[in-house]
N, C-alpha and C. Protein backbone atom coordinates (compact mmCIF):
# COMPACT_ATOMS: atom_id res chain seq x y z
N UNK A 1 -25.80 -16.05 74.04
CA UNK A 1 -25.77 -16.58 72.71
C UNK A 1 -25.78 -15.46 71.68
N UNK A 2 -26.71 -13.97 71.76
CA UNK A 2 -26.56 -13.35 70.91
C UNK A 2 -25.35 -12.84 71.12
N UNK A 3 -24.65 -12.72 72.15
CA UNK A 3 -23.03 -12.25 71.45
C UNK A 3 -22.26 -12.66 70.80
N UNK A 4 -22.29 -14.07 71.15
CA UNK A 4 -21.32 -14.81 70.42
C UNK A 4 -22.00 -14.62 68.86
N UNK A 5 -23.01 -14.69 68.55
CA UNK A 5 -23.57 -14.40 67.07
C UNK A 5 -23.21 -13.19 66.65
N UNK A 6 -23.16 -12.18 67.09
CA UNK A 6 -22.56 -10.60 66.81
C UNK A 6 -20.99 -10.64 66.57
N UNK A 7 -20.41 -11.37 67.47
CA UNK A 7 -19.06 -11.29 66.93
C UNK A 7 -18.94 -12.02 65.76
N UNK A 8 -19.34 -13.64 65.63
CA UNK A 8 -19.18 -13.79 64.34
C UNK A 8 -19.07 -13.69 62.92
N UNK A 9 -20.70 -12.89 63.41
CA UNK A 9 -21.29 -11.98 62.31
C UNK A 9 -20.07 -10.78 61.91
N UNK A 10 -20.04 -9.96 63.24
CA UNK A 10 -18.61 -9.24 62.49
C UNK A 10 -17.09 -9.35 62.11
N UNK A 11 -17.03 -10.42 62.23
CA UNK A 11 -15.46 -11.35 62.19
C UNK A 11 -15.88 -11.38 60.43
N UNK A 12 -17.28 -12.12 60.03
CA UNK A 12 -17.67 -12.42 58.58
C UNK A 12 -17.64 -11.64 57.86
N UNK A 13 -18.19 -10.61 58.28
CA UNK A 13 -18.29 -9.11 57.42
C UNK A 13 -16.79 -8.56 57.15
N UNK A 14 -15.81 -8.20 58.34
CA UNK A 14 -15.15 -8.16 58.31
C UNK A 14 -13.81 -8.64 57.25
N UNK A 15 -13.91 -10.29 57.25
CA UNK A 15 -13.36 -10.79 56.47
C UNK A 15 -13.57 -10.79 54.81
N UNK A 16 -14.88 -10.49 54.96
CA UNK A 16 -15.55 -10.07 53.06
C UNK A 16 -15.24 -9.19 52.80
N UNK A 17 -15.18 -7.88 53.86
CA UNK A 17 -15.25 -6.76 53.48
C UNK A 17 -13.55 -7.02 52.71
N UNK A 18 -12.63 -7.14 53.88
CA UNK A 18 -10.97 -7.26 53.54
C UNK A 18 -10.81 -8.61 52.15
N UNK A 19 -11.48 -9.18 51.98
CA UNK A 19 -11.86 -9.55 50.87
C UNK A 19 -12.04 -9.07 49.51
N UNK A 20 -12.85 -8.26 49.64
CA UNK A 20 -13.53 -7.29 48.57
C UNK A 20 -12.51 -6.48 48.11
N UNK A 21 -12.09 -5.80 49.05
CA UNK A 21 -10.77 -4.62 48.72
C UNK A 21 -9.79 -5.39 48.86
N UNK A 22 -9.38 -6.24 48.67
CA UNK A 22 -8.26 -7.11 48.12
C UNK A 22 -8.20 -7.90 46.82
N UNK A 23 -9.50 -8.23 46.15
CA UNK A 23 -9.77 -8.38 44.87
C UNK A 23 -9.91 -7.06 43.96
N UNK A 24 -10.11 -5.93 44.49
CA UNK A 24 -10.67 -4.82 43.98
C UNK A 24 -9.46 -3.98 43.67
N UNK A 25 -8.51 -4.08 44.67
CA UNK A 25 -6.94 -3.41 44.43
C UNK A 25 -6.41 -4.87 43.18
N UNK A 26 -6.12 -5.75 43.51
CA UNK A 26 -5.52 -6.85 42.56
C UNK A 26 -6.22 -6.10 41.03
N UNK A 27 -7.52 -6.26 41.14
CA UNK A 27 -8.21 -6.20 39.56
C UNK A 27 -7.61 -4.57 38.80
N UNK A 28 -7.93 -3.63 39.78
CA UNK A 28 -7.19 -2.41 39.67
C UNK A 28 -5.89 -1.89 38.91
N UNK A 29 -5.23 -3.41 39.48
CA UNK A 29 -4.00 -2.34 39.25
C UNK A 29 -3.51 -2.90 38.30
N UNK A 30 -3.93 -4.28 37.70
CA UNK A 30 -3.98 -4.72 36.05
C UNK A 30 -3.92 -3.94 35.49
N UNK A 31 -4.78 -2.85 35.31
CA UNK A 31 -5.04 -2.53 34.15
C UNK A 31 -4.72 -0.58 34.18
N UNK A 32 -4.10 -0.20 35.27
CA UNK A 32 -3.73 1.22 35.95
C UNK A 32 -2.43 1.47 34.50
N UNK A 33 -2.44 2.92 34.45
CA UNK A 33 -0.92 3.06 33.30
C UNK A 33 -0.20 2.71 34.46
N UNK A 34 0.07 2.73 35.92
CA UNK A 34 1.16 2.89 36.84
C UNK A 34 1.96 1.47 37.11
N UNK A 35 1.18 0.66 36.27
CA UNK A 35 1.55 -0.40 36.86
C UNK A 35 1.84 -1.44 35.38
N UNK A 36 1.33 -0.62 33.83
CA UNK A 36 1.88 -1.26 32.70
C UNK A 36 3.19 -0.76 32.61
N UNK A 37 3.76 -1.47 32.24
CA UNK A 37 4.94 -1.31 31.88
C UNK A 37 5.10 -0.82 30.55
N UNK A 38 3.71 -1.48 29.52
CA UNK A 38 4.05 -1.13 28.05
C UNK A 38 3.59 0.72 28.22
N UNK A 39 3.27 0.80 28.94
CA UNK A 39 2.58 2.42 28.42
C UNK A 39 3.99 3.21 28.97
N UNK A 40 4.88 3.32 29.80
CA UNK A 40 6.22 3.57 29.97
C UNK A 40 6.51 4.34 28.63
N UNK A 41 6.82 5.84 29.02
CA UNK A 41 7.64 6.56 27.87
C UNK A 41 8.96 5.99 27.11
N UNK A 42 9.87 5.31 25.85
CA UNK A 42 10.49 5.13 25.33
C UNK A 42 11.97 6.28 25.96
N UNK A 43 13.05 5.43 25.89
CA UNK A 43 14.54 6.39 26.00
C UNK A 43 14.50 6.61 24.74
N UNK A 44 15.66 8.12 24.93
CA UNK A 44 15.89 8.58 23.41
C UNK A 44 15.91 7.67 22.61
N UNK A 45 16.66 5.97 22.64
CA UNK A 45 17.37 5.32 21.71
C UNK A 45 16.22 4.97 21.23
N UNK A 46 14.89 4.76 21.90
CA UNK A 46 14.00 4.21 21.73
C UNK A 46 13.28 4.59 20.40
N UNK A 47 13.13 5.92 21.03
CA UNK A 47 12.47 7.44 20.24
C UNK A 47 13.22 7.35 18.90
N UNK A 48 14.53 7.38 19.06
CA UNK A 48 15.21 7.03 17.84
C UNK A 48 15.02 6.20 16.53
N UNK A 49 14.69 5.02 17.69
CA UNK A 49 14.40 4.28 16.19
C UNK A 49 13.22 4.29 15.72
N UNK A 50 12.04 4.39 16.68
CA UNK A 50 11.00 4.42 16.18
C UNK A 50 10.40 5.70 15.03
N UNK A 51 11.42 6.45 15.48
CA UNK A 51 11.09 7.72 14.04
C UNK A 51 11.61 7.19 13.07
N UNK A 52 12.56 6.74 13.11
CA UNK A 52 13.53 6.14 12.29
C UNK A 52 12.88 4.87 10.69
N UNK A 53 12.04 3.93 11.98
CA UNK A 53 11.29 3.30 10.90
C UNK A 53 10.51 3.62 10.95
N UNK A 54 10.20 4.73 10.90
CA UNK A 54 8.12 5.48 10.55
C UNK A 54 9.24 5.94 9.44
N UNK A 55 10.14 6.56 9.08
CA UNK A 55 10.39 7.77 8.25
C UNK A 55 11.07 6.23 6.84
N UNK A 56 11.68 5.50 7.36
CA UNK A 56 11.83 4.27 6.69
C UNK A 56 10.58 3.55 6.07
N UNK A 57 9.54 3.20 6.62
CA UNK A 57 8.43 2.58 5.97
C UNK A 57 7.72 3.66 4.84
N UNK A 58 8.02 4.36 5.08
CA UNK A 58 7.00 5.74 4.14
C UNK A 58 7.99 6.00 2.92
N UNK A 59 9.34 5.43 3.34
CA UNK A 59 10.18 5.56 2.09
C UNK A 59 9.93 4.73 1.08
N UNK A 60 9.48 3.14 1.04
CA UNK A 60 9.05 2.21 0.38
C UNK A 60 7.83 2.16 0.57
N UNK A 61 6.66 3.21 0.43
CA UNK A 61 5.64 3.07 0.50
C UNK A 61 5.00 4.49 -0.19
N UNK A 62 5.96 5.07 -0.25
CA UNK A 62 5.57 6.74 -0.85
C UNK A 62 6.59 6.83 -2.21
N UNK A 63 6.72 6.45 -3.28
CA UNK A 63 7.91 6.59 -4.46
C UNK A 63 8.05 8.39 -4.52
N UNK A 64 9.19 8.36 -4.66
CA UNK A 64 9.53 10.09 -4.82
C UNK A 64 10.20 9.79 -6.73
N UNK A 65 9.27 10.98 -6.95
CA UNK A 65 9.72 11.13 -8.89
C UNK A 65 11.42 11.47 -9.15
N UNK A 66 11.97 10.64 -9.05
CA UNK A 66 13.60 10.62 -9.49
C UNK A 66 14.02 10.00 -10.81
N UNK A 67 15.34 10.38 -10.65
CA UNK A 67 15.75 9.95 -11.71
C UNK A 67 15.91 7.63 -11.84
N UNK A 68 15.67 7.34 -10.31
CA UNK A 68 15.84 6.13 -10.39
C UNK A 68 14.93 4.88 -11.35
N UNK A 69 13.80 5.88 -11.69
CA UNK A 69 13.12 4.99 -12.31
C UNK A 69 13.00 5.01 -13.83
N UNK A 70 14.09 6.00 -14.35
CA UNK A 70 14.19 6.08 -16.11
C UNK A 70 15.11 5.15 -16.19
N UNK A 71 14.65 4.66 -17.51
CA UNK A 71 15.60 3.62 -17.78
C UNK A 71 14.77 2.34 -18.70
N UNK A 72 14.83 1.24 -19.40
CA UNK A 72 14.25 0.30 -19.91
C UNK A 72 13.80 -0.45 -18.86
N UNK A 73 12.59 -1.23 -19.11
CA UNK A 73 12.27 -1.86 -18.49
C UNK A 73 11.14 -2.96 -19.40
N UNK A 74 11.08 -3.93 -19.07
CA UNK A 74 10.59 -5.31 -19.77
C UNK A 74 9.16 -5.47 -18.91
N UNK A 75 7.99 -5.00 -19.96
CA UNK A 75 6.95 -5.23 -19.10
C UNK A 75 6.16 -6.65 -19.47
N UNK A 76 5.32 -6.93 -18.59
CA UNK A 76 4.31 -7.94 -18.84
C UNK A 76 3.23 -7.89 -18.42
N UNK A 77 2.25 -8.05 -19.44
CA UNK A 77 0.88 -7.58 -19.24
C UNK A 77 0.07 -9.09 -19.51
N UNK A 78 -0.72 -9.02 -18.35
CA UNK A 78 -1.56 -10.53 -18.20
C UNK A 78 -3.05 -10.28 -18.27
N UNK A 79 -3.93 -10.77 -19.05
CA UNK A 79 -5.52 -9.30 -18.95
C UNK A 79 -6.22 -10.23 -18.03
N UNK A 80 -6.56 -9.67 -17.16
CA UNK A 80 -7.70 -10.12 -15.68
C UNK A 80 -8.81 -10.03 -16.55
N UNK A 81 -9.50 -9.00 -17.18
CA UNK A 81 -10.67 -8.49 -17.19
C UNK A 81 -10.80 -7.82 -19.02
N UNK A 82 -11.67 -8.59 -19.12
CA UNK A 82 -12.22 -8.10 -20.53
C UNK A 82 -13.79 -8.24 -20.88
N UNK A 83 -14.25 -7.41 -21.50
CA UNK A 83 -15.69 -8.13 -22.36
C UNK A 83 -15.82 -7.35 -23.85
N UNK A 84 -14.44 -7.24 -23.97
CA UNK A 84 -13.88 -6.90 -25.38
C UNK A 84 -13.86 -8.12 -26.60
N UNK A 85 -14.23 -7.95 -27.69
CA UNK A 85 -14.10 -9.03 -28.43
C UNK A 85 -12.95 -9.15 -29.42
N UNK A 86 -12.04 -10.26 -28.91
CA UNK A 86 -11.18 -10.39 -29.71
C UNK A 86 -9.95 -10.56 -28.68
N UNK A 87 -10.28 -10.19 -27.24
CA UNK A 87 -9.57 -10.38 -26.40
C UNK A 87 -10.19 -11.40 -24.98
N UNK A 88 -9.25 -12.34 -24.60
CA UNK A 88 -9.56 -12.92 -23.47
C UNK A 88 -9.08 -12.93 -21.98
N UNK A 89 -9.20 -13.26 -20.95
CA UNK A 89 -8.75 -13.53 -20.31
C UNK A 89 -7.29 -14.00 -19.99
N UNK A 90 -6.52 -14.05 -19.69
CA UNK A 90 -5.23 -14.69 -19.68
C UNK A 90 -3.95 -14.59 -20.63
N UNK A 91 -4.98 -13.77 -21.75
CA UNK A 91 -4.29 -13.10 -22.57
C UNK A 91 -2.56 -12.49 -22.09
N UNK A 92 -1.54 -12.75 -22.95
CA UNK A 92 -0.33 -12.28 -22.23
C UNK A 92 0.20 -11.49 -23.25
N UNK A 93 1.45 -10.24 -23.22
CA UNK A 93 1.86 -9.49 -23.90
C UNK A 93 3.03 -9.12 -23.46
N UNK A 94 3.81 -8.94 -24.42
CA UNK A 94 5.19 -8.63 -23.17
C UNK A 94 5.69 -7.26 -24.15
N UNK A 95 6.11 -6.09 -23.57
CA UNK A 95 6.63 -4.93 -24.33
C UNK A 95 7.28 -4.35 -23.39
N UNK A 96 8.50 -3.43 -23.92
CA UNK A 96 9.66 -2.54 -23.30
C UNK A 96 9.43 -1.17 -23.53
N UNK A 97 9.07 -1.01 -22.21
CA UNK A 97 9.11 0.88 -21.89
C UNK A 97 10.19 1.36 -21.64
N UNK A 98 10.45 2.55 -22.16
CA UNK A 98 11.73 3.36 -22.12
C UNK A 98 10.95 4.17 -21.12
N UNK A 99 11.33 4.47 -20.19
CA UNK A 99 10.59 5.60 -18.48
C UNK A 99 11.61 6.82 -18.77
N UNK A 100 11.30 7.93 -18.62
CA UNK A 100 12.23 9.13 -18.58
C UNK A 100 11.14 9.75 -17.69
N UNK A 101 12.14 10.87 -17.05
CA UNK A 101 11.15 12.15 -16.73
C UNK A 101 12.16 13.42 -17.07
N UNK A 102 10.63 14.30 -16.91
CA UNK A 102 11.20 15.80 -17.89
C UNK A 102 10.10 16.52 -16.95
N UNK A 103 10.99 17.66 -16.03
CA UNK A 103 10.39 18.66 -15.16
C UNK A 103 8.90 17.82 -14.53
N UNK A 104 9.00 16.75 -14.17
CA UNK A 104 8.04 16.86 -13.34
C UNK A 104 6.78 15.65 -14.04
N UNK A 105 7.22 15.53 -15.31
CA UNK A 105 6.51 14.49 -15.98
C UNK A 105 7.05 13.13 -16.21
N UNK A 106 6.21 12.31 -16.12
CA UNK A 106 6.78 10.81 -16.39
C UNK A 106 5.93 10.32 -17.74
N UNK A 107 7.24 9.96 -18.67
CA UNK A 107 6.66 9.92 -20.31
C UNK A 107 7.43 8.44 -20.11
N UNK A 108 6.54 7.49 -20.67
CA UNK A 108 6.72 5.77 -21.31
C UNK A 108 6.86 5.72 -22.85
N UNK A 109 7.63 5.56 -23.16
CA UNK A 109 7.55 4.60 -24.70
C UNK A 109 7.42 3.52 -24.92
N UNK A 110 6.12 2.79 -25.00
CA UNK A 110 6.31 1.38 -24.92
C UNK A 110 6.54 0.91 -26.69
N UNK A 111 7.01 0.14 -26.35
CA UNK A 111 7.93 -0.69 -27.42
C UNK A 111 7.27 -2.25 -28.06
N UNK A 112 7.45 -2.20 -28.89
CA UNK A 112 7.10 -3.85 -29.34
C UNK A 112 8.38 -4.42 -30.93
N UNK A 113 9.01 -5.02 -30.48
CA UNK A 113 9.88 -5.24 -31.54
C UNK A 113 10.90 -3.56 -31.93
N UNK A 114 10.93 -3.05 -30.91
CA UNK A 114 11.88 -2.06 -31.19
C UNK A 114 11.23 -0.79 -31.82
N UNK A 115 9.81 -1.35 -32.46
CA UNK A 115 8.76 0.08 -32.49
C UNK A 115 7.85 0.69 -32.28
N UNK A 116 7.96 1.94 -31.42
CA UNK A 116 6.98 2.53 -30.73
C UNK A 116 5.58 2.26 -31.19
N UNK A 117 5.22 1.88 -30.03
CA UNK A 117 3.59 1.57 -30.29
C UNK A 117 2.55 2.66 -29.88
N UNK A 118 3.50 2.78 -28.24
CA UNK A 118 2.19 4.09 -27.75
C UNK A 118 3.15 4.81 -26.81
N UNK A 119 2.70 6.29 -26.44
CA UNK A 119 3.39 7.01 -25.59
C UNK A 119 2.48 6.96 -24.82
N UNK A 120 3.21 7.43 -23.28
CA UNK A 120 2.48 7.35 -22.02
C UNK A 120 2.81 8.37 -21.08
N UNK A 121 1.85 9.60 -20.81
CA UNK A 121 2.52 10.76 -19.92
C UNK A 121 1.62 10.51 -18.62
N UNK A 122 2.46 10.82 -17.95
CA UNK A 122 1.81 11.35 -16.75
C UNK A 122 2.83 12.10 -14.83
N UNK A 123 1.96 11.52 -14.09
CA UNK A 123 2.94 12.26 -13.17
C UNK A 123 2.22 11.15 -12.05
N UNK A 124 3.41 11.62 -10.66
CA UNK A 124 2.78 10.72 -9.36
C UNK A 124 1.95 10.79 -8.61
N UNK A 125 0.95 10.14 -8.19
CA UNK A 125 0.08 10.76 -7.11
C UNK A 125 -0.35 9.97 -6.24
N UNK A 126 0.14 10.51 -4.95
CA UNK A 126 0.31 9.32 -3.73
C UNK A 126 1.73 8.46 -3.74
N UNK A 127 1.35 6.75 -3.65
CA UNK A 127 2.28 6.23 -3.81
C UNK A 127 2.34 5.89 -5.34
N UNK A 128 1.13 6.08 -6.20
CA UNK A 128 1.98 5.38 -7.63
C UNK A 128 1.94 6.70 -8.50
N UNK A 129 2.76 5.79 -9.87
CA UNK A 129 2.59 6.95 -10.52
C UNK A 129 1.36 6.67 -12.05
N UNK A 130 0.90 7.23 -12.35
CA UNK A 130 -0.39 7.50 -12.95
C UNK A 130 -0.14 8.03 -14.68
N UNK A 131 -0.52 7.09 -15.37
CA UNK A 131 -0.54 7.58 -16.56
C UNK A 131 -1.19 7.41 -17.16
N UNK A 132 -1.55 8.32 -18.51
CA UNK A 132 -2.55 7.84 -19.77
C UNK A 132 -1.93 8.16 -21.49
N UNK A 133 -2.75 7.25 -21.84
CA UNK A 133 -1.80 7.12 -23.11
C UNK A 133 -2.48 8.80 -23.97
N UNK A 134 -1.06 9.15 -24.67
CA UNK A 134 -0.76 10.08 -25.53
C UNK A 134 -1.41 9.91 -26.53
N UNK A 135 -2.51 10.66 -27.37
CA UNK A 135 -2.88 10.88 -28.54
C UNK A 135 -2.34 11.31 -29.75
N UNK A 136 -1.95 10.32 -30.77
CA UNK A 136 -0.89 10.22 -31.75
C UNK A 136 -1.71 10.38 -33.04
N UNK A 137 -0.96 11.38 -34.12
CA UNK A 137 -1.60 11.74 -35.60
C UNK A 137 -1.59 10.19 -35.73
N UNK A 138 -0.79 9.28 -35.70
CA UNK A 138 -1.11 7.92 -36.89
C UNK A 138 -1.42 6.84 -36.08
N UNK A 139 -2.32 7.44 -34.69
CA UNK A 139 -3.06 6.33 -34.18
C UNK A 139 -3.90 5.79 -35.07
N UNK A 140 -4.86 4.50 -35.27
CA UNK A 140 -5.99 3.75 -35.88
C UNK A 140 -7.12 4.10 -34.90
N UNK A 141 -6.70 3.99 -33.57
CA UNK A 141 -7.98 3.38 -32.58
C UNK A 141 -8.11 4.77 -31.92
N UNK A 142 -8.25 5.55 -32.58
CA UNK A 142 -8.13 7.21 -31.45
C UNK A 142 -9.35 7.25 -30.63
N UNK A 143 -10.36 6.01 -30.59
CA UNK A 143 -11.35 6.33 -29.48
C UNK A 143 -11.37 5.59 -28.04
N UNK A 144 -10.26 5.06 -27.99
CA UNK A 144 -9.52 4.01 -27.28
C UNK A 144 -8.75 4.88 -25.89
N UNK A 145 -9.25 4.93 -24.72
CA UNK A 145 -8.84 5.54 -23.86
C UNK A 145 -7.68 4.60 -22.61
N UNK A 146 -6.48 4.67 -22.42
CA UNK A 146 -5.87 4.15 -21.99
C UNK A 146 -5.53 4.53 -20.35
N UNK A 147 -5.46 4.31 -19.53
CA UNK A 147 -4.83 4.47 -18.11
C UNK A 147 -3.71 3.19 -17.77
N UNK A 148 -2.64 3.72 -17.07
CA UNK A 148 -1.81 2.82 -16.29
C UNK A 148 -1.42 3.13 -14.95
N UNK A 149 -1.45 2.22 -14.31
CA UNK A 149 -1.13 2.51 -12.82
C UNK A 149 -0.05 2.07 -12.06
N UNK A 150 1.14 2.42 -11.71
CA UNK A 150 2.00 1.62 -11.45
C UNK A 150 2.73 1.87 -9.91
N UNK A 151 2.79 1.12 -9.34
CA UNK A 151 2.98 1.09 -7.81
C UNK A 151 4.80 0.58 -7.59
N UNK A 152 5.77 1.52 -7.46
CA UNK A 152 7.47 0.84 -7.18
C UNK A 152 7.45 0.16 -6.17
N UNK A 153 7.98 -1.22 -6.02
CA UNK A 153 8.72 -2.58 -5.00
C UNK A 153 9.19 -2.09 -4.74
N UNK A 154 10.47 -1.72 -5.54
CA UNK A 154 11.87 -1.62 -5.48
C UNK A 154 12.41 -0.68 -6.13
N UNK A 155 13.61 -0.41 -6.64
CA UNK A 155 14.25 0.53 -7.57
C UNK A 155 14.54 -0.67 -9.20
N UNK A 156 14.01 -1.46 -8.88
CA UNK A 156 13.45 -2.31 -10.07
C UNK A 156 12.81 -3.26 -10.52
N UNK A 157 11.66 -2.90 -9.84
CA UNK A 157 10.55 -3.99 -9.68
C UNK A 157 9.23 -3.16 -9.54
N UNK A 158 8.60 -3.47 -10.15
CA UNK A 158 6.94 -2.70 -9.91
C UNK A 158 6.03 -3.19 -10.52
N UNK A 159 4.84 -2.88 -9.98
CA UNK A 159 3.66 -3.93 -10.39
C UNK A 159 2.14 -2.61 -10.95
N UNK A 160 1.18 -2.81 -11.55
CA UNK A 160 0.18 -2.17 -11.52
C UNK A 160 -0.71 -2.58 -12.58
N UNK A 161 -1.51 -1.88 -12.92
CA UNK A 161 -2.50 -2.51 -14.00
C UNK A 161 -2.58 -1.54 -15.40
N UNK A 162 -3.17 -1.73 -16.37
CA UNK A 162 -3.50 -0.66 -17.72
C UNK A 162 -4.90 -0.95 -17.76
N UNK A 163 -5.59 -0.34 -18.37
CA UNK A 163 -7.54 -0.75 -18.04
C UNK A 163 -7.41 -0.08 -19.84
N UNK A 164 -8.12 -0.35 -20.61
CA UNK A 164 -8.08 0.26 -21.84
C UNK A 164 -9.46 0.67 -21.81
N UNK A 165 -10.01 1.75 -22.17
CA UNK A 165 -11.59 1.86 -22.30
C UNK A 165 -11.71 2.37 -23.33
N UNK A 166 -12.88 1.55 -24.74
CA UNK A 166 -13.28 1.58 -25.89
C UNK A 166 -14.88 2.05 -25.68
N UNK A 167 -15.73 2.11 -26.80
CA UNK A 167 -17.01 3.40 -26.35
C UNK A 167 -18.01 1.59 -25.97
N UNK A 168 -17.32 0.46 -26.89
CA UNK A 168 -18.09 -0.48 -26.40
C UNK A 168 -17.53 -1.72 -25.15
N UNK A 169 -16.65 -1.35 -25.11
CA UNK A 169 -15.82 -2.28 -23.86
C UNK A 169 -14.80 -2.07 -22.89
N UNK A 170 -14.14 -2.95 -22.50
CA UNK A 170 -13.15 -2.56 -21.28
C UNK A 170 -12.52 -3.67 -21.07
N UNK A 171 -10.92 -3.66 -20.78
CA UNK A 171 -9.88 -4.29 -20.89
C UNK A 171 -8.95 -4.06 -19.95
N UNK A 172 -8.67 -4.98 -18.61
CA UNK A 172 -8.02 -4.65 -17.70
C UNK A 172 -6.68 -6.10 -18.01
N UNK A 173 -5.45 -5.29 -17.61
CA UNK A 173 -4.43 -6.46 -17.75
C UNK A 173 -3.99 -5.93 -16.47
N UNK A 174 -3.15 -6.49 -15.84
CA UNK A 174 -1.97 -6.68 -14.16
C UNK A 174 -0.85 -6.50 -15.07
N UNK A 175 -0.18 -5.68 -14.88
CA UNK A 175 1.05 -5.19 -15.54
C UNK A 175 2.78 -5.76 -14.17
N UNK A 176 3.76 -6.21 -14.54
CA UNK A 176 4.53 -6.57 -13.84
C UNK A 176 6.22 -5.78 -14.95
N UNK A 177 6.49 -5.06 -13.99
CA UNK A 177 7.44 -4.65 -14.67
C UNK A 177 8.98 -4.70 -13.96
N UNK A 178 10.01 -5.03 -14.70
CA UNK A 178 11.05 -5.51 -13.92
C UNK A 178 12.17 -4.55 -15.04
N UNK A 179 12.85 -3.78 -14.23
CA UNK A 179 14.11 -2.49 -15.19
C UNK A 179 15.59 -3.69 -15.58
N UNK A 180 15.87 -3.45 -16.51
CA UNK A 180 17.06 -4.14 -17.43
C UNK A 180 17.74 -3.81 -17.02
């Protein structure tokens, strides 16, 4: 009787053991690089494109200072954010910037009825380009600090904000600008 129990016993073991290392190779090789397919090096064509749209996405995501963005353009300013008095919320404004650049600078003329209201210099950094308003002999409000921020869609479409800062308040509008 104890033999027949010894063989069983090792027929059982046996079979767990070939068990064990048959779940253990299966689970293995899930997850091995040898056996993904996604981890597989790319063919040239592959390689190709994928530089291709890395160097493509950074093009509409990085604006380069050209000449594409002088020109008129019809802005609209909507104010998010105020605790200025005399201004509200939802407040809307619509004015035409003339955009030029000169060596390296980006100068705005914004417009209201055809006369200059305020100039705007600045330059790019990152993806937008960054400006603050120009200090003018026949300003009124010369304590009135201006920033604009403007981020290019397109080659005529762009979006960003102006924040105005006074010594007692602050005035944020969403600026939407679309070129004529």
């Amino acid at each position: 009787m104890r033999g027949i129990f010894i063989k069983l016993f090792t027929k059982s073991i046996y079979r767990y053991f070939l068990l064990l290392l048959l779940v253990t190779v299966i689970f293995n090789s899930c997850g091995s690089p040898a056996s993904n397919h996604n981890n597989q090096k790319p063919n040239n064509k592959e390689e190709h494109f994928a530089d291709s749209t890395a160097s493509d996405s950074n093009y509409h995501t990085t604006p380069i200072l050209t000449s594409a963005i002088s020109g008129l353009w019809v802005v609209s300013m909507k104010c998010i954010e105020t605790d200025c008095e005399g201004s509200a919320i939802g407040d809307i404004k619509t004015e035409r910037w003339d955009i030029s650049i000169n060596n390296g600078t980006l100068t705005a003329e914004a417009k209201v009825n055809e006369t200059l209201s305020r100039l705007y210099v600045g330059q790019q950094r990152g993806e937008f380009y960054e400006l603050s308003l120009k200090p003018s002999n026949n300003s009124n409000n010369t304590q009135a600090k201006m920033l604009v921020k403007l981020k290019p869609l397109s080659n005529d479409h762009m979006e960003g904000t102006r924040e105005i800062f006074r010594d007692d308040c602050h005035i944020v509008y969403s600026l939407e600008l679309n070129k004529q």
